[in-house]
Protein backbone atom coordinates (compact mmCIF):
# COMPACT_ATOMS: atom_id res chain seq x y z
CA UNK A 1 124.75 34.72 144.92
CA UNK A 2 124.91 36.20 148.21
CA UNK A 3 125.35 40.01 148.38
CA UNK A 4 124.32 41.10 151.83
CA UNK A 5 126.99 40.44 154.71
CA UNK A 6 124.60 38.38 156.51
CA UNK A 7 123.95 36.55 153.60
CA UNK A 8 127.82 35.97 152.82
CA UNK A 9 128.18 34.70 156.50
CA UNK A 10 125.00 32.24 156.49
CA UNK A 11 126.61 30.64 153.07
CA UNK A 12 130.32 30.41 154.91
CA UNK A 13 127.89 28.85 157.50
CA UNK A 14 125.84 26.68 155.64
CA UNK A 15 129.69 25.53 153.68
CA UNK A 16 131.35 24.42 156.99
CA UNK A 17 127.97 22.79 158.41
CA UNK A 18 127.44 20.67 155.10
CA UNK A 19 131.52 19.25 155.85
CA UNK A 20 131.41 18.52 159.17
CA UNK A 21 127.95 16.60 158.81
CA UNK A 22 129.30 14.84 155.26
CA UNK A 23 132.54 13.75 157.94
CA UNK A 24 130.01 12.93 160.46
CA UNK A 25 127.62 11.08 157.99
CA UNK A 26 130.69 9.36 156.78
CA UNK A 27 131.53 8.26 159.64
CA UNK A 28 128.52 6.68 160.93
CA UNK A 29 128.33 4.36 158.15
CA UNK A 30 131.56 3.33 159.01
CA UNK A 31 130.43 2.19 162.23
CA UNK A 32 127.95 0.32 160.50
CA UNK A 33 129.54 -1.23 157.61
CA UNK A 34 131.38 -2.72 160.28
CA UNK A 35 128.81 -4.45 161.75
CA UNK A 36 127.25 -5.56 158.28
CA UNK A 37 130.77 -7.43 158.23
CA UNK A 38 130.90 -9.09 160.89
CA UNK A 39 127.51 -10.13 160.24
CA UNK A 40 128.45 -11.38 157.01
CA UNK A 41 131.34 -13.71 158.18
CA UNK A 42 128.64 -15.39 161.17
CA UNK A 43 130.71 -14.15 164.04
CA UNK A 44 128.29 -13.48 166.68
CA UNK A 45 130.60 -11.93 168.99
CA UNK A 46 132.45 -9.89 166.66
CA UNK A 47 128.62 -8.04 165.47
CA UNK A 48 127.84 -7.95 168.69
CA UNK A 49 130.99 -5.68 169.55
CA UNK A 50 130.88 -3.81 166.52
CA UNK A 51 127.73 -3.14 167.15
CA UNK A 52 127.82 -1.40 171.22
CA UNK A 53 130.13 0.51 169.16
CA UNK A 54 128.17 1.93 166.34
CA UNK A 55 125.27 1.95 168.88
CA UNK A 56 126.99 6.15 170.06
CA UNK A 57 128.24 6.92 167.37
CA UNK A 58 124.40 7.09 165.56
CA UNK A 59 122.75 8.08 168.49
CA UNK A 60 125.07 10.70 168.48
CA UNK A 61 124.16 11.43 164.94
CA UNK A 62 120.97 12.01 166.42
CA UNK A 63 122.25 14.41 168.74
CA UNK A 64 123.93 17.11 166.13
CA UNK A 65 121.04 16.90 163.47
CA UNK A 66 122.32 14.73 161.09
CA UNK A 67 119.96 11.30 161.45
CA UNK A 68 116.63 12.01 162.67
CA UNK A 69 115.56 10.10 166.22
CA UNK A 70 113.26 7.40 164.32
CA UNK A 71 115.62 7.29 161.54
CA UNK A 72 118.74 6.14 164.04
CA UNK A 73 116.12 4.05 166.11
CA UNK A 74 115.41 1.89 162.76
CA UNK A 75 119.22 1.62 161.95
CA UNK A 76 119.42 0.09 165.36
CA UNK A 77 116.48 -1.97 165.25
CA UNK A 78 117.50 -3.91 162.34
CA UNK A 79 120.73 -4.15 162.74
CA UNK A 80 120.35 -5.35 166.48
CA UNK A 81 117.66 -8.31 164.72
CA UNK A 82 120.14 -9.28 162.28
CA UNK A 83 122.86 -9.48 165.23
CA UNK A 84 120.28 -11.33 167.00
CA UNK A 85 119.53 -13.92 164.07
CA UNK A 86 122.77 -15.31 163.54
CA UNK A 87 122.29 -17.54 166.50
């Protein structure tokens, strides 16, 4: 338990970080559950759109600490193959 003020401060802190990156998290595998979709149904267009649009949304992940750089660059690695392979 914190007792200290700072220590009461860096737990309201650490409280309203861990929501806005669960939202953010959340989010981001929106953005890619919609591209699993549309990979699943063999639209090639349709991934392809969904996924220029999940492309900012994890490399913005990337940008406020909640996906680290590699981690986001092998997201988009393998979902740009599968994209790729549906020919």
């Amino acid at each position: 338990m914190a007792n200290s003020p700072q220590s009461k401060k860096r737990a309201r802190q650490a409280d309203v970080r861990l929501t806005v990156n669960k939202a953010r998290r959340s989010r981001i595998r929106t953005f890619i559950r919609k591209v699993e979709e549309a990979i699943a149904t063999g639209d090639k267009t349709a991934a392809q759109s969904a996924l220029h649009t999940a492309q900012p949304e994890l490399m913005r992940g990337v940008t406020k600490g909640v996906y680290h750089k590699n981690t986001a660059a092998r997201k988009m690695s393998r979902l740009s193959a599968r994209v790729n392979a549906i020919g």
